[in-house]
Protein backbone atom coordinates (compact mmCIF):
# COMPACT_ATOMS: atom_id res chain seq x y z
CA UNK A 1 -14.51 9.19 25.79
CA UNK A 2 -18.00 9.84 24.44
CA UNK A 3 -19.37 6.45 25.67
CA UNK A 4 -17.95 6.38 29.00
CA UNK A 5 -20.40 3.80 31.22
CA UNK A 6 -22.45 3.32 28.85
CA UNK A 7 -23.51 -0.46 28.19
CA UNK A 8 -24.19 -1.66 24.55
CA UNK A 9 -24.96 -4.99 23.12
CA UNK A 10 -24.23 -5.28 19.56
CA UNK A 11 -25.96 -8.25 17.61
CA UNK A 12 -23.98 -10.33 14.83
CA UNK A 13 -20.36 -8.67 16.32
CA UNK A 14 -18.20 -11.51 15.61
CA UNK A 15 -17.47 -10.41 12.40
CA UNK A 16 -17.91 -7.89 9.34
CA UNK A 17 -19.74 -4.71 10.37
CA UNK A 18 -21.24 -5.79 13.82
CA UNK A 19 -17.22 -6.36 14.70
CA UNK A 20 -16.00 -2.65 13.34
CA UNK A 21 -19.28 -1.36 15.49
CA UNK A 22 -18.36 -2.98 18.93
CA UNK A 23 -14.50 -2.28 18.43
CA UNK A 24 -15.60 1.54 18.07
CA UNK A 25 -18.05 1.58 20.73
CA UNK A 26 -15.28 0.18 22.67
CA UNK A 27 -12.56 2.58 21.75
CA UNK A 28 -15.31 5.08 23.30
CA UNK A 29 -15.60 3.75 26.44
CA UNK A 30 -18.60 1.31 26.47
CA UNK A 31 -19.06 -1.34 27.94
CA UNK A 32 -19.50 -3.80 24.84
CA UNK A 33 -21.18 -6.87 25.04
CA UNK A 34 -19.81 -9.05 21.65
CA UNK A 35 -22.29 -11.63 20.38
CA UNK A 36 -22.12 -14.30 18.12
CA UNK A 37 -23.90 -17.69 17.30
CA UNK A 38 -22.13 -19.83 14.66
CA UNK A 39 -18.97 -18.09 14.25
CA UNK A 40 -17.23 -17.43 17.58
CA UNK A 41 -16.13 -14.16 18.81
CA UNK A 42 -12.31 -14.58 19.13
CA UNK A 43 -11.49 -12.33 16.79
CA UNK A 44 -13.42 -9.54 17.54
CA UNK A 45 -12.65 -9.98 20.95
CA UNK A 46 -8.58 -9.94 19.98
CA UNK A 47 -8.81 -6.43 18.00
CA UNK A 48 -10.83 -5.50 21.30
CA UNK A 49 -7.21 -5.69 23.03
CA UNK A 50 -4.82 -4.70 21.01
CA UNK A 51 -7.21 -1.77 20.97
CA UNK A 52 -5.60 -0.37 24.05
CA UNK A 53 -7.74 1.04 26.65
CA UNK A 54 -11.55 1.64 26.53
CA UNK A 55 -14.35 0.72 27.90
CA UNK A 56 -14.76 -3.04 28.72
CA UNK A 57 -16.36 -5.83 26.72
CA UNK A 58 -17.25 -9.83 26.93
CA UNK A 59 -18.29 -12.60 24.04
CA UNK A 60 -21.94 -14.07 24.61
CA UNK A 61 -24.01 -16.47 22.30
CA UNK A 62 -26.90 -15.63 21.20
CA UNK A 63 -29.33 -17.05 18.59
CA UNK A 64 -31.98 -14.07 17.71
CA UNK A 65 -34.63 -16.30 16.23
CA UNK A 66 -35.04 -17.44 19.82
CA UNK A 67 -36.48 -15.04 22.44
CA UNK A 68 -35.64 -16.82 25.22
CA UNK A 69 -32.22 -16.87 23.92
CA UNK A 70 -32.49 -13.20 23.33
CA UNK A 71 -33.90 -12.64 26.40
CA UNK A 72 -30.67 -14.64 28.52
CA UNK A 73 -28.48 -12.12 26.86
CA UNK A 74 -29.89 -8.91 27.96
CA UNK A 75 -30.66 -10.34 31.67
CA UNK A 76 -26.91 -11.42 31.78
CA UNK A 77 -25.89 -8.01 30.26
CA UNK A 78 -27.57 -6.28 33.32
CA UNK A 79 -26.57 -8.30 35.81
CA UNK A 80 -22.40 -8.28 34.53
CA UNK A 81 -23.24 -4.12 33.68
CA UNK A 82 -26.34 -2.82 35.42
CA UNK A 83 -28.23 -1.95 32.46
CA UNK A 84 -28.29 -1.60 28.31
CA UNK A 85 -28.02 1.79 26.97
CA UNK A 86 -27.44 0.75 23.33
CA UNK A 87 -28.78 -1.97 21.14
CA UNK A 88 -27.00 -2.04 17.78
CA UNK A 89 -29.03 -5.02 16.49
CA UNK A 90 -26.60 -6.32 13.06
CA UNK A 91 -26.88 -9.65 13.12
CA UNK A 92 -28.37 -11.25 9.62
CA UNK A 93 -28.33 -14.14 6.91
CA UNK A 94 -28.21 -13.59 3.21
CA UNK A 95 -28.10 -16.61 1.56
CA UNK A 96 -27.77 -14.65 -1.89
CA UNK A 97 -30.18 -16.86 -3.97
CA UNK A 98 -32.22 -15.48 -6.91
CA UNK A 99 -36.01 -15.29 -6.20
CA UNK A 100 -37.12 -18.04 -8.04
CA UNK A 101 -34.63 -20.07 -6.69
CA UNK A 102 -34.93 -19.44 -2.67
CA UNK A 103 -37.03 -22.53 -0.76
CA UNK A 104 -39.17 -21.87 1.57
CA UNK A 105 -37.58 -22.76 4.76
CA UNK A 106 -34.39 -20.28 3.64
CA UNK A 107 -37.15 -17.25 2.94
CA UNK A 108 -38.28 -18.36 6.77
CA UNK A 109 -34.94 -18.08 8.30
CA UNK A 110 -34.18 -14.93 6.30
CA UNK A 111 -37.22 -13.19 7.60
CA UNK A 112 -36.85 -14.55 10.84
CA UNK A 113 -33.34 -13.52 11.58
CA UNK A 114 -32.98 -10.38 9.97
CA UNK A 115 -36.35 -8.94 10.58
CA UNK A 116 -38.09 -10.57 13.51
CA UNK A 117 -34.47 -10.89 15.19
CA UNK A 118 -34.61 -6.72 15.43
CA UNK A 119 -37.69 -7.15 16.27
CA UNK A 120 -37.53 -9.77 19.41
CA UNK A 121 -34.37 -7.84 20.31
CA UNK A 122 -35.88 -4.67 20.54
CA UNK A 123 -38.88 -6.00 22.50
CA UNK A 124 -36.71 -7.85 24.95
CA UNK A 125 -34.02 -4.64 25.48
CA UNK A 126 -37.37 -2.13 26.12
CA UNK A 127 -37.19 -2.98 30.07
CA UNK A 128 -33.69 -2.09 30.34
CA UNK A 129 -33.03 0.84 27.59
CA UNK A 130 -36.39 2.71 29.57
CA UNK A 131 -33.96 2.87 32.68
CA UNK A 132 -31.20 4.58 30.47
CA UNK A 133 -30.66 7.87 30.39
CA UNK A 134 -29.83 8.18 27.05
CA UNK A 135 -30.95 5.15 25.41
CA UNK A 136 -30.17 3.82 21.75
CA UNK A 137 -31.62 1.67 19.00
CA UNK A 138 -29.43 1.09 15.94
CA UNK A 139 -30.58 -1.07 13.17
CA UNK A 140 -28.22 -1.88 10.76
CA UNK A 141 -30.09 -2.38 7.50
CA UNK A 142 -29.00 -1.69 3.82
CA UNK A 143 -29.45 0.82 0.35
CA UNK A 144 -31.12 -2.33 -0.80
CA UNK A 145 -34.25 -1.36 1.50
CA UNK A 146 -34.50 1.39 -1.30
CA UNK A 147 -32.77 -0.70 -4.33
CA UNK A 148 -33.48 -4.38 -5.13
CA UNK A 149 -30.45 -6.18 -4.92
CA UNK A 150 -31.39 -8.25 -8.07
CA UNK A 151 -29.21 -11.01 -6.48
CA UNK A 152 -31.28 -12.02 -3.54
CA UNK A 153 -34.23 -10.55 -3.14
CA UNK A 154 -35.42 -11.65 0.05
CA UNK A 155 -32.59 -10.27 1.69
CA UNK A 156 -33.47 -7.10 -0.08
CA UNK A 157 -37.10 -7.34 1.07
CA UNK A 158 -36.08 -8.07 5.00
CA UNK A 159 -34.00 -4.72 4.96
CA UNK A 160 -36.54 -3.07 3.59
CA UNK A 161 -39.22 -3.91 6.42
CA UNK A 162 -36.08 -2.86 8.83
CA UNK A 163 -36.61 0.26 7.68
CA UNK A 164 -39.82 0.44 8.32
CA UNK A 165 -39.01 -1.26 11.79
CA UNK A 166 -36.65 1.39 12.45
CA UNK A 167 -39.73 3.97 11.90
CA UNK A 168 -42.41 2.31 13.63
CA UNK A 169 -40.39 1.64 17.05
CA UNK A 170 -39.04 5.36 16.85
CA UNK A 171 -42.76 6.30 17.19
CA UNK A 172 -43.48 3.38 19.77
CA UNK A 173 -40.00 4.43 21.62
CA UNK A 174 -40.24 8.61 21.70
CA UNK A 175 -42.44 8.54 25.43
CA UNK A 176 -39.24 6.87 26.94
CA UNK A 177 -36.73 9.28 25.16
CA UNK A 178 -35.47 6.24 23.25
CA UNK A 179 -34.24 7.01 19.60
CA UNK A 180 -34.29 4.76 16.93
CA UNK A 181 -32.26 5.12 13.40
CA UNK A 182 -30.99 2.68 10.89
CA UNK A 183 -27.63 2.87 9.11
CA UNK A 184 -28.25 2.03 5.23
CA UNK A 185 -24.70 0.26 3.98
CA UNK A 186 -23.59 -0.12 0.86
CA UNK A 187 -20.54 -2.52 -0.38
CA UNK A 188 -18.65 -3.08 2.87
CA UNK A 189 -15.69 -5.11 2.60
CA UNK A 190 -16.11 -8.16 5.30
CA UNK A 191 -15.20 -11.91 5.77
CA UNK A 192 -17.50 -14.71 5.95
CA UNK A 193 -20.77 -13.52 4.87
CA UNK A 194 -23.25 -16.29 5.27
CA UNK A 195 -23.91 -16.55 1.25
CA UNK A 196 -22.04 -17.65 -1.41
CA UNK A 197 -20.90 -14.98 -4.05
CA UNK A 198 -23.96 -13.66 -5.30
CA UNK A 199 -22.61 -13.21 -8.85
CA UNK A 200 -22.44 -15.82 -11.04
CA UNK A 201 -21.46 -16.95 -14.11
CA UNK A 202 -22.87 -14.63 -17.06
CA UNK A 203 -23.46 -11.93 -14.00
CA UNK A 204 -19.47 -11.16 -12.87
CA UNK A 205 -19.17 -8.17 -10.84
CA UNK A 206 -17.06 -5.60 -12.96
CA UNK A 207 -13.32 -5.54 -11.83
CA UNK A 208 -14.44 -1.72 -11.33
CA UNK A 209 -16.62 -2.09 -8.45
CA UNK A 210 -14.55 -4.42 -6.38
CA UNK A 211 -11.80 -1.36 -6.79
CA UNK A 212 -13.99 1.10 -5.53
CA UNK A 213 -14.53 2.40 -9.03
CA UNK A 214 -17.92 2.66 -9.05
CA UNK A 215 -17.66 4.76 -5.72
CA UNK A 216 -17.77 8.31 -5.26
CA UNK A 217 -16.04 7.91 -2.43
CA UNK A 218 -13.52 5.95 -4.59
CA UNK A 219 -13.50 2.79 -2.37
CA UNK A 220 -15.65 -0.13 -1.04
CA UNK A 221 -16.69 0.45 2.53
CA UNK A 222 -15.04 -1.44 5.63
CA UNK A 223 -16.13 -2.33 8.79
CA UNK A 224 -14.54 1.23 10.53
CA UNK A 225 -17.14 3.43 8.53
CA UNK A 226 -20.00 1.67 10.16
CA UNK A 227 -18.28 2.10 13.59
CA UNK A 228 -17.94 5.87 13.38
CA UNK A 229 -21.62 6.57 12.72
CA UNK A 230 -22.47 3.99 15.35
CA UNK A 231 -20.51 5.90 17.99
CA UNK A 232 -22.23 9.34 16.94
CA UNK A 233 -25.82 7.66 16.55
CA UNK A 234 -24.77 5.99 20.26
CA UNK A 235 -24.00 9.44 21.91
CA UNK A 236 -26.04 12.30 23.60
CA UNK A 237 -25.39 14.55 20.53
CA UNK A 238 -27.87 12.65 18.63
CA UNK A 239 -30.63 12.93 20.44
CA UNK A 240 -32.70 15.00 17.78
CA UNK A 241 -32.12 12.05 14.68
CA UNK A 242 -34.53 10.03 15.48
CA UNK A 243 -37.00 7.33 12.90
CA UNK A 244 -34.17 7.87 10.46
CA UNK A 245 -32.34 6.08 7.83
CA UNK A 246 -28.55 6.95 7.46
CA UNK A 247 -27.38 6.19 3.79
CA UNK A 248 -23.45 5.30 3.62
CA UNK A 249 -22.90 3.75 0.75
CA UNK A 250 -20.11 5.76 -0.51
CA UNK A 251 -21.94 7.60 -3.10
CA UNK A 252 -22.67 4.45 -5.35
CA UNK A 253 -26.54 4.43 -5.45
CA UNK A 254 -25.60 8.40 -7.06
CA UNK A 255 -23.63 6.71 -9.70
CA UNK A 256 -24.18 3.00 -10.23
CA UNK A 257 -26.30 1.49 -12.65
C-alpha cells in the first residue's frame, strides 16, 4: 500500500469528489479522517467498508469558515493518529447564480468557504504537516480557474485565487519539504452539489455533454478519477510536482466551445 501510516484529512469528503478522494486514500492505507458539515458522512463512511481492508478512517464535523472549528479537527486528528501527513482541502459552495444576480452575503460565503477555507486549513495543518516526513497539500480547485464558468462566476473567481493559493503556499511551504499542487476538474459526475442546476431555461446543457460527448475522453468524470491522482499527488513519488495545477477535465477545455 503506497499510503501505509500515513494520516490524511480530506475536507468536504461526505460526498462527490472529496468522498472518491478519501475512499482511495483509504484503499492505500491511510489513515483517513472523513469530514463533513451539513451533509453527514454515512455514506462515505459505508463505501469505506465494503472497501475491504486499508488503512483506517473516522467521520468528524467541521465548518471551514471557522478556525477554531478547523483548528478542533486537526488537534483531534493528532491526538486519534499522531500527526497529518496530507491535507486534501475539497470542501466548497457554488450556489450557481449569474453575476448580476449573486447578493452579497452568498459572494461572502463563497469566498469564505472555498478560498479562505484552504486557506485557514492550510494555516492550521502547518504545525503538524512540518513533523511529516513526507507531507502533502492538495487543493482541489477547477478548469474554471482558467475558463469562466459563465454560470456562476464567483465560484469561477474563488477557484481561480485557489490556484494562485496553491502557488503561493508551495513557495511559503518548500523550507519544510511540504508540496503543494491543485487538481483542476472538469464535469465530475456527483450528488448533491450545493447549487441548483446552473442551466436554465433558454441555456439547456446539450444532451451531448451530459453523455460525455463533448469529452475526449468520451465521458463525464466521477468521483474515482479524482481519487487516483490524489493517491499519486499523496505519495513519496511526487515529491518533485510541486506549485502545480493538474488539469483533468477529460479533454473538454481541448474541444468545447
Amino acid at each position: 500500500m503506497k499510503l501505509e501510516g500515513k494520516v490524511a484529512v480530506v475536507t468536504g469528503s461526505a460526498t462527490g469528489i472529496g468522498r472518491g478522494i478519501a475512499l482511495a486514500l483509504y484503499k492505500e492505507g491511510a489513515k483517513v479522517i472523513v469530514t463533513y458539515n451539513r451533509s453527514p458522512a454515512d455514506k462515505t463512511m459505508e463505501a469505506i467498508e465494503a472497501a475491504g481492508p486499508g488503512g483506517e478512517a473516522f467521520a468528524a464535523s467541521v465548518n471551514v469558515q471557522d478556525r477554531e472549528s478547523i483548528r478542533a479537527l486537526f488537534s483531534t486528528a493528532a491526538e486519534k493518529f499522531g500527526g497529518v501527513d496530507i491535507l486534501v482541502n475539497n470542501a466548497a459552495i457554488q450556489p450557481n447564480l449569474w453575476l448580476l444576480e449573486y447578493p452579497e452575503d452568498e459572494y461572502d460565503a463563497v469566498i469564505r468557504t472555498n478560498l479562505m477555507g484552504y486557506w485557514r486549513c492550510i494555516q492550521e495543518a502547518l504545525p503538524y504537516l512540518k513533523k511529516s516526513k513526507c507531507g502533502r497539500v492538495i487543493n482541489v480547485a477547477s478548469i474554471h480557474a482558467k475558463r469562466p464558468t459563465g454560470f456562476d462566476a464567483i465560484y469561477g473567481m474563488s477557484k481561480g485565487g485557489i490556484r494562485m493559493l496553491t502557488r503561493e503556499a508551495a513557495v511559503a511551504l518548500a523550507p519544510y519539504r511540504i508540496t503543494v499542487n491543485a487538481l483542476n476538474f472538469g464535469a465530475v459526475r456527483v450528488e448533491g452539489k450545493s447549487g441548483s442546476h446552473p442551466f436554465k431555461p433558454g441555456k439547456v446543457l446539450p444532451s451531448k455533454f451530459e453523455r460525455g460527448a463533448e469529452f475526449l475522453s468520451g465521458r463525464v468524470g466521477v468521483p474515482a478519477d479524482g481519487g487516483y491522482l490524489a493517491v499519486f499527488l499523496a505519495c513519496e513519488e511526487s515529491q518533485f510536482i510541486n506549485g502545480s495545477s493538474i488539469r483533468a477535465d477529460g479533454g473538454v477545455m481541448l474541444v468545447a466551445p
